[in-house]
Structures are given as structure tokens and as C-alpha cells.
N, C-alpha and C. Protein backbone atom coordinates (compact mmCIF):
# COMPACT_ATOMS: atom_id res chain seq x y z
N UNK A 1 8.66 -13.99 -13.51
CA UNK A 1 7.43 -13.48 -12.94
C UNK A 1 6.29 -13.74 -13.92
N UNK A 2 5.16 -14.48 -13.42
CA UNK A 2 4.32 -14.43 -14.19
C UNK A 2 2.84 -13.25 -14.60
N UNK A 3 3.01 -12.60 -15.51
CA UNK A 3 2.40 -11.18 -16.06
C UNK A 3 1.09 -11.71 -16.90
N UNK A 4 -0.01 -10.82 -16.99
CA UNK A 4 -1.09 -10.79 -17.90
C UNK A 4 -0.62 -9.72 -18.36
N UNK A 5 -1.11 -9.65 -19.57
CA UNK A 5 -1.24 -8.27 -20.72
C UNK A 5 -2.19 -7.56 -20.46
N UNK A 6 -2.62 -6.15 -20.44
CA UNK A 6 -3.79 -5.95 -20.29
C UNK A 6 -3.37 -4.56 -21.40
N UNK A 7 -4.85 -4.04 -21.63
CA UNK A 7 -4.46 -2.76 -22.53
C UNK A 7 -5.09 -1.86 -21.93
N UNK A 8 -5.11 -0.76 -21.57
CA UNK A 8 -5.43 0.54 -20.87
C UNK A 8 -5.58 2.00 -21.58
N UNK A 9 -6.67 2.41 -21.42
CA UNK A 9 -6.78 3.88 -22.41
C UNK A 9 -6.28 4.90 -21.12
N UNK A 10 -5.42 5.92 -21.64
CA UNK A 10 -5.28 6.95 -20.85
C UNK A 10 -5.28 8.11 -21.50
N UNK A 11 -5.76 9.64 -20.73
CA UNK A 11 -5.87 10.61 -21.68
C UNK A 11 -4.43 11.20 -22.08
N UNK A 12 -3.93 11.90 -23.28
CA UNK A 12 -2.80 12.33 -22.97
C UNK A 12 -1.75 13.20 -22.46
N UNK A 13 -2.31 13.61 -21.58
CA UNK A 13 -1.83 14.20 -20.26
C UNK A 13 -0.63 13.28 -19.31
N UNK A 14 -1.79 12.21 -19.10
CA UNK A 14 -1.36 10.72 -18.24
C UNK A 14 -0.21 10.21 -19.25
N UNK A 15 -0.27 9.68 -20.30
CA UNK A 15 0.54 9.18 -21.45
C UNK A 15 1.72 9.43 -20.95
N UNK A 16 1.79 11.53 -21.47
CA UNK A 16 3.04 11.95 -21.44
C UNK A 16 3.78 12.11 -20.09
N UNK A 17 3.13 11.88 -18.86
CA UNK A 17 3.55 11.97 -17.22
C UNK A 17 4.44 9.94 -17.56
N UNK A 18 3.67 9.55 -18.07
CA UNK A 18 4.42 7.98 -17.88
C UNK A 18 5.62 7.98 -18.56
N UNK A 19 5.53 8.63 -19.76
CA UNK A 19 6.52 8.78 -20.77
C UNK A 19 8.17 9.46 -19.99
N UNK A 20 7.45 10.47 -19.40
CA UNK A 20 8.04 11.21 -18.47
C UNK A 20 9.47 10.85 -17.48
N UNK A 21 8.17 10.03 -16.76
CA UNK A 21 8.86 9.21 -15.47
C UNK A 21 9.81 7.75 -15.88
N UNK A 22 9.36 7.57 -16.73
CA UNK A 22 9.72 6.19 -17.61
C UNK A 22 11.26 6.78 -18.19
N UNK A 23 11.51 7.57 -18.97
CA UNK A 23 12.59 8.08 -19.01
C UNK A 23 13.86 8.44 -18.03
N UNK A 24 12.81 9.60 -16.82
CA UNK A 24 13.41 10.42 -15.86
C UNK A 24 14.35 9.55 -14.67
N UNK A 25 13.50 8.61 -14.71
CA UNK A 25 13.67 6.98 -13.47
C UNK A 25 14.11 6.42 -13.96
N UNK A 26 14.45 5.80 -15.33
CA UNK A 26 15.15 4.68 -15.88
C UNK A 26 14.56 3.57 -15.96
N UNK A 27 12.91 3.67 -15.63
CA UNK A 27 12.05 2.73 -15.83
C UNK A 27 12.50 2.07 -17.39
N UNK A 28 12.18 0.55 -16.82
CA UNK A 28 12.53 -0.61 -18.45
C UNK A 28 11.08 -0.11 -19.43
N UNK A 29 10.20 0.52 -19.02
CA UNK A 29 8.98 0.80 -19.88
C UNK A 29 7.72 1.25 -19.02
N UNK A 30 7.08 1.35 -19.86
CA UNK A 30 5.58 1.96 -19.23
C UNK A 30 4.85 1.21 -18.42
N UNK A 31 4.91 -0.27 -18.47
CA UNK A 31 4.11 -1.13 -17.79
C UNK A 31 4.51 -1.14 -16.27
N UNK A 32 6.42 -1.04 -15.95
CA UNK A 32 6.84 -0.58 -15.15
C UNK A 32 6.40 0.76 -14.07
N UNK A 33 6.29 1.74 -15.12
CA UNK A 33 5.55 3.05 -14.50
C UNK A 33 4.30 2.24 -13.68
N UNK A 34 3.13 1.50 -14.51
CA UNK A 34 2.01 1.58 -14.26
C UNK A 34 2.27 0.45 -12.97
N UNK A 35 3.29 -0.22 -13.10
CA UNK A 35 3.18 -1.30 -12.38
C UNK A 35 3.63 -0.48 -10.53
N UNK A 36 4.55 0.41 -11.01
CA UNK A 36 4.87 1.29 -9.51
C UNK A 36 3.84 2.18 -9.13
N UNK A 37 3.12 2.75 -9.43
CA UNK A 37 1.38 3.32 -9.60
C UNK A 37 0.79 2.10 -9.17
N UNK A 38 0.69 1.50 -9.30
CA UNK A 38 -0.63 0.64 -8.73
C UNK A 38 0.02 0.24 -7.51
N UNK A 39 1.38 -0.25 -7.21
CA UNK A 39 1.92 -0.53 -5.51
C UNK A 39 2.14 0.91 -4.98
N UNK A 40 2.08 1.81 -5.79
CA UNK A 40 1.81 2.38 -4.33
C UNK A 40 0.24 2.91 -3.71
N UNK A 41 -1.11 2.91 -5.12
CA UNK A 41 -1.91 2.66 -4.79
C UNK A 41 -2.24 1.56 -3.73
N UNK A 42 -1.98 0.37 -4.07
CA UNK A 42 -2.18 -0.74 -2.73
C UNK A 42 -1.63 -0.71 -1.69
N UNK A 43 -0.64 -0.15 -1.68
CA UNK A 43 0.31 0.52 -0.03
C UNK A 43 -0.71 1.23 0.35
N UNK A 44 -1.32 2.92 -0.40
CA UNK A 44 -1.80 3.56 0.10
C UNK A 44 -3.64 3.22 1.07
N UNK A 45 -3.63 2.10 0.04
CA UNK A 45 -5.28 1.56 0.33
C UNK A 45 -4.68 0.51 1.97
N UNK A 46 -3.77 -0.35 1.95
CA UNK A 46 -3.07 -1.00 3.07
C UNK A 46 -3.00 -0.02 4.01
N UNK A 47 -2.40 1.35 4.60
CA UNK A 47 -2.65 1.68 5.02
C UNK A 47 -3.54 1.85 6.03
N UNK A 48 -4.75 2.57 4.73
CA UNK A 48 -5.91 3.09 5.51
C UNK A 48 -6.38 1.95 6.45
N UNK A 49 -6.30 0.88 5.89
CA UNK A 49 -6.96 -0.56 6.33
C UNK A 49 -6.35 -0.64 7.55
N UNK A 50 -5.12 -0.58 7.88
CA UNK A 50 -4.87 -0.41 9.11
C UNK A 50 -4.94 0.82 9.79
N UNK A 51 -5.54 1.76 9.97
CA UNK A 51 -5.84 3.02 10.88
C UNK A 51 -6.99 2.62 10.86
N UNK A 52 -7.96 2.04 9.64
CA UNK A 52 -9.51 1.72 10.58
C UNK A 52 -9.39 0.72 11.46
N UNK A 53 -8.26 -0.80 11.25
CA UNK A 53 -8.40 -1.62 12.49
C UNK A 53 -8.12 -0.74 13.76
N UNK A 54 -6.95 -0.47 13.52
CA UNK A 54 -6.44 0.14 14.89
C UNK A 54 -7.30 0.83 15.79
N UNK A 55 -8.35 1.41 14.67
CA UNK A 55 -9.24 2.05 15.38
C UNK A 55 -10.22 1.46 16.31
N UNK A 56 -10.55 0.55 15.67
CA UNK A 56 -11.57 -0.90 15.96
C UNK A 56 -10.57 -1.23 17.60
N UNK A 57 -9.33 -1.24 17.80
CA UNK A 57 -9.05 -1.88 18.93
C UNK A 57 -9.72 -1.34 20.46
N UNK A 58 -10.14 -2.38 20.70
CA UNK A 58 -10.34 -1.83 22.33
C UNK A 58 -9.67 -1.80 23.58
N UNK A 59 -9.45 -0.73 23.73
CA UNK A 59 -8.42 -0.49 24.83
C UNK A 59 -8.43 -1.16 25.86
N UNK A 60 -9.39 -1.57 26.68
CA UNK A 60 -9.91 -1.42 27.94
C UNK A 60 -9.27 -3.27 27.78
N UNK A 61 -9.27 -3.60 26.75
CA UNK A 61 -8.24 -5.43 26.39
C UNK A 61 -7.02 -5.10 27.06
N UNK A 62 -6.32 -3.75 27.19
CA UNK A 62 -4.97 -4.09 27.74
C UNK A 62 -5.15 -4.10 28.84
N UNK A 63 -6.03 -3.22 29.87
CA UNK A 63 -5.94 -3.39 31.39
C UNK A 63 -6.84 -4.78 31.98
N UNK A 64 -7.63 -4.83 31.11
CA UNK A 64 -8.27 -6.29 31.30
C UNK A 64 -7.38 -7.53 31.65
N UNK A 65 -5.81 -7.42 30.61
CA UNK A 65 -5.19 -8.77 30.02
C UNK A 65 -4.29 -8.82 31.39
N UNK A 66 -4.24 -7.39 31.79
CA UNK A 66 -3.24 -7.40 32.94
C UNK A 66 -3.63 -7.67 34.40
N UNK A 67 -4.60 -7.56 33.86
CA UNK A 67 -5.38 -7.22 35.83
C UNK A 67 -4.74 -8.08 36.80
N UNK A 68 -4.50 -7.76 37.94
CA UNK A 68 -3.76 -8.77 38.70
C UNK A 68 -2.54 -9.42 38.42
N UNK A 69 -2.22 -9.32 37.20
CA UNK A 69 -0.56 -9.62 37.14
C UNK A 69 0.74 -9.24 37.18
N UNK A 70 1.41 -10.00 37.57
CA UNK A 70 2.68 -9.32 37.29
C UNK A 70 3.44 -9.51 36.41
N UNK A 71 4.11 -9.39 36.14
CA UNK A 71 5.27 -9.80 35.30
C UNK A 71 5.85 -10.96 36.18
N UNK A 72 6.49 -10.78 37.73
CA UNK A 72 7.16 -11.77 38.03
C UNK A 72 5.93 -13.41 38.45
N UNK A 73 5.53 -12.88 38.52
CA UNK A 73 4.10 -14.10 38.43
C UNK A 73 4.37 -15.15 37.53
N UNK A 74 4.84 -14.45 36.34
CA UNK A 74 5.44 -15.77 34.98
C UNK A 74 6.71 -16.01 35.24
């Protein structure tokens, strides 16, 4: 897998929660922690992204798509 390094300040509160979980989980290290923290940040942001499309859909496309058809028609 190809990785950048990056360095990150956290207060130590955060530290000792990574330290924590990193242990508790059997995480290989901290970057691990941070690396499962940020997917599920992007899951959580993926999400939303889909409840605003969904929202965006317009209904009135499904009785439109159907109008007059049947199924046995195809």
C-alpha cells in the first residue's frame, strides 16, 4: 500500500483514547487507529451525501417512466 507520513498534534486526552484502542483492538499502531477514524469519518460524510441525493430525487420520474406501460408490452 502506498502511505504518506504525515505528523499530527493531538491534545492528550485524544493521545491516550488512541493509545487505548490501539492496545484494546490489537491495532498494529496508532496510524492504524487514525487510519480507522478517518474511514469511518468518510463513511459517515458518504452517507449524508446520499440522503441529500435521495432527497434531490423526483418522484413524479417514476409514474412518468411508467405511464402507459406494461410490463408485458416488453
Amino acid at each position: 500500500m502506498n502511505v504518506e507520513k504525515l505528523s499530527i498534534s493531538l491534545p492528550p486526552s485524544l493521545v491516550e483514547f488512541v493509545e487505548n484502542y490501539k492496545r484494546n483492538k490489537g491495532c498494529k499502531s496508532r496510524s492504524q487507529v487514525v487510519e480507522e477514524a478517518l474511514e469511518l469519518l468518510r463513511n459517515r460524510e458518504l452517507a449524508q451525501a446520499y440522503r441529500e441525493a435521495s432527497a434531490e430525487v423526483d418522484h413524479d420520474w417514476d409514474v412518468t417512466v411508467a405511464d402507459g406501460i406494461a410490463d408485458e408490452t416488453w
